[in-house]
Protein backbone atom coordinates (compact mmCIF):
# COMPACT_ATOMS: atom_id res chain seq x y z
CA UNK A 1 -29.80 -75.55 -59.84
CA UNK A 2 -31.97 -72.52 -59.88
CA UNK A 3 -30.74 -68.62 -59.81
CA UNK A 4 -31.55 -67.19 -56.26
CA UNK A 5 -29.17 -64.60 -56.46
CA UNK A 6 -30.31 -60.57 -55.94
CA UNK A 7 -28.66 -58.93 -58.86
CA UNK A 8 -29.39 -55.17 -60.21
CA UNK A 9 -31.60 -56.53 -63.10
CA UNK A 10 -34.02 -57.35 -60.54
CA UNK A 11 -34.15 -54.33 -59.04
CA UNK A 12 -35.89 -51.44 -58.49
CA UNK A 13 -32.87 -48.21 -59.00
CA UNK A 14 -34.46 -45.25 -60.17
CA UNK A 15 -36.62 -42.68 -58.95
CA UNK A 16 -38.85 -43.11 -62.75
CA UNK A 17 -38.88 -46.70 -61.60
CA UNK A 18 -40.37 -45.87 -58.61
CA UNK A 19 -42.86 -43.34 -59.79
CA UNK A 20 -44.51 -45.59 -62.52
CA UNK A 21 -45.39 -48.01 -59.85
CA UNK A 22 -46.82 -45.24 -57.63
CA UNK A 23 -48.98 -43.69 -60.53
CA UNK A 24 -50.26 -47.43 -61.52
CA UNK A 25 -52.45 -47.51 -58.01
CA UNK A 26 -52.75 -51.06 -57.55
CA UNK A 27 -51.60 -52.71 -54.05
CA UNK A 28 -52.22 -55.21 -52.10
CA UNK A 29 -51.77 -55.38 -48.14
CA UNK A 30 -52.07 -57.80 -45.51
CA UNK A 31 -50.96 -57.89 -41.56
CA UNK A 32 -46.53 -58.02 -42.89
CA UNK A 33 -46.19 -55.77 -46.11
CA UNK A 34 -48.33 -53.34 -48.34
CA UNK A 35 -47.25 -54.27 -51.52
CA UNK A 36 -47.87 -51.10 -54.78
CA UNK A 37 -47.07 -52.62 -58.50
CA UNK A 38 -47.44 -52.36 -62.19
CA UNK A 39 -46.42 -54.16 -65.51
CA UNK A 40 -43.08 -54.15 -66.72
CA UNK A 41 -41.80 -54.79 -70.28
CA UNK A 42 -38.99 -56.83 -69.00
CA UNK A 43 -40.46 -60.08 -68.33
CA UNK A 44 -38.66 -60.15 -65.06
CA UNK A 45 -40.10 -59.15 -61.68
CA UNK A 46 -38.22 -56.06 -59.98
CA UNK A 47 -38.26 -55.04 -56.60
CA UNK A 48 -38.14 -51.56 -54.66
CA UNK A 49 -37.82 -50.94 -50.91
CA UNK A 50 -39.77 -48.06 -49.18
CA UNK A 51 -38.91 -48.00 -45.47
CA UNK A 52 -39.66 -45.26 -43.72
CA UNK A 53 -38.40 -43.29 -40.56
CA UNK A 54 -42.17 -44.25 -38.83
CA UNK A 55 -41.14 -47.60 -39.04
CA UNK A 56 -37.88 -47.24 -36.57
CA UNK A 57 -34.69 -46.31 -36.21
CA UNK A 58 -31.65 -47.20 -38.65
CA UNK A 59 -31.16 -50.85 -37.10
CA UNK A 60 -34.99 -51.54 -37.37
CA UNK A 61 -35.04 -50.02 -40.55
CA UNK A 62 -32.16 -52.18 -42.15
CA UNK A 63 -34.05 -55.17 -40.65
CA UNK A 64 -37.07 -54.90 -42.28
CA UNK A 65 -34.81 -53.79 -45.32
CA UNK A 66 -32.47 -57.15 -45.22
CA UNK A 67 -36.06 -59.27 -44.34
CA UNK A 68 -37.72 -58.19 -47.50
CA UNK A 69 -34.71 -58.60 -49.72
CA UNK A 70 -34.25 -62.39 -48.60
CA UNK A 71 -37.86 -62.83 -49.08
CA UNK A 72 -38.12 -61.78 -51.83
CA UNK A 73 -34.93 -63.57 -53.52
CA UNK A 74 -36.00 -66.19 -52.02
CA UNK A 75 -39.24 -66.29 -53.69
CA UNK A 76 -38.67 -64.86 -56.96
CA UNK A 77 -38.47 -68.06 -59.10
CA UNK A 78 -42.21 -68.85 -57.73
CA UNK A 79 -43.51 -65.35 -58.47
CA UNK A 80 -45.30 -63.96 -61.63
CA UNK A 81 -43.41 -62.25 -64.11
CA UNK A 82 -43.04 -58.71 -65.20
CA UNK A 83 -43.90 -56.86 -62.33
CA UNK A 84 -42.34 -54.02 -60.78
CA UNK A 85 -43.52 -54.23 -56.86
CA UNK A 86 -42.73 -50.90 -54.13
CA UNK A 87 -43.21 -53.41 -50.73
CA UNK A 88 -42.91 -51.28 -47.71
CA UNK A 89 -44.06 -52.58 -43.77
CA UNK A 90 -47.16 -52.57 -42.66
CA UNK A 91 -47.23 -49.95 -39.83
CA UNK A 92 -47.48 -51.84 -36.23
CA UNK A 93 -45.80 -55.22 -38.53
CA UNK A 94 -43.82 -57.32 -36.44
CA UNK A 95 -40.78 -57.92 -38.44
CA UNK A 96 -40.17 -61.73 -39.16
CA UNK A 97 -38.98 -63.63 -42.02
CA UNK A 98 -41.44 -66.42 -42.18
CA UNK A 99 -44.35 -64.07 -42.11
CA UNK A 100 -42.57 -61.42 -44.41
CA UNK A 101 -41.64 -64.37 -46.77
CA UNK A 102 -45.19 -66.13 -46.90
CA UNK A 103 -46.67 -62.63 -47.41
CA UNK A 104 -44.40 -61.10 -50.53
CA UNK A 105 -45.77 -64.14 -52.48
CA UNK A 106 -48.90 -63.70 -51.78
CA UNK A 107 -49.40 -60.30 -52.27
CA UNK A 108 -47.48 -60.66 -55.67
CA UNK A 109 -49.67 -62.83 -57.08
CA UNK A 110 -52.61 -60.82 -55.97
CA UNK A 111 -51.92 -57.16 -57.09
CA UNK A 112 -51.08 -60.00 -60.46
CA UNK A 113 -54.02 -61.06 -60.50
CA UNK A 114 -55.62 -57.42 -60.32
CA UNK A 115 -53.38 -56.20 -62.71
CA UNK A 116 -54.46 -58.34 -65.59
CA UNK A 117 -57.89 -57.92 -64.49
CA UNK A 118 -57.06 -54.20 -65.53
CA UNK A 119 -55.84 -55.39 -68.75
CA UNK A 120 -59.01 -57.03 -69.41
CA UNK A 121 -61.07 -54.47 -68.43
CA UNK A 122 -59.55 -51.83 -70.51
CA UNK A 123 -59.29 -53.96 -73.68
CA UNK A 124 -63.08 -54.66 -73.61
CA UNK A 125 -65.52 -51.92 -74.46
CA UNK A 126 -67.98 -50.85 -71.91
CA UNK A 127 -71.67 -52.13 -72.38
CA UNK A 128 -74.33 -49.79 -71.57
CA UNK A 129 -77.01 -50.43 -70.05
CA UNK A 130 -80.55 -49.58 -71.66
């Protein structure tokens, strides 16, 4: 039986939290979610919400909110590790869970993928060019 359950560890909680990922500059967005991330040291990947007032009122708000959460617990087991991901609605996103769902994974593995890219790059030197 695998662990689908949403506990703190997972978590994004503080406002440091939230300002590495924001400083790192790497996203990823698509017609659901914008998706902002960096490395952790925690081997786990963490999640933070950003929903804001554009998006709707309280009950839309808390929709998307809820939507994201089950996506993403949903989905965690098949996502890469150590990441700490700010996911926030697209504006204009219709909120649905299959969509939301398909897209959290996707976007995961690419801001991933551009993320050890950045490792690569900065642990080769640069060649110049004659």
């Amino acid at each position: 039986m695998t662990d689908r359950r949403f506990p703190k560890s997972v978590r994004l909680l503080t406002q440091a939290d939230f300002d590495t990922v924001y400083q790192s500059d790497v996203f990823a967005a698509d017609d659901f979610l914008v998706i902002r991330a960096s490395r952790n040291d925690r081997g786990v990947t963490r999640l933070g919400l950003s929903v804001s007032r554009k998006v709707g009122n309280a009950v839309v708000r808390n929709r998307w909110k809820r939507l994201i959460r089950e996506a993403f617990r949903v989905q965690r087991i098949e996502m890469p590790e150590g990441l700490d991901l700010v996911v926030r609605p697209r504006k204009g996103a219709v909120c649905e869970l299959e969509g939301i769902t398909r897209s959290i994974k996707r976007l995961a593995e690419r801001v991933d993928r551009k993320l050890g890219s950045e490792a690569a790059g900065q642990s080769k030197p640069e060649q110049i060019k004659p």
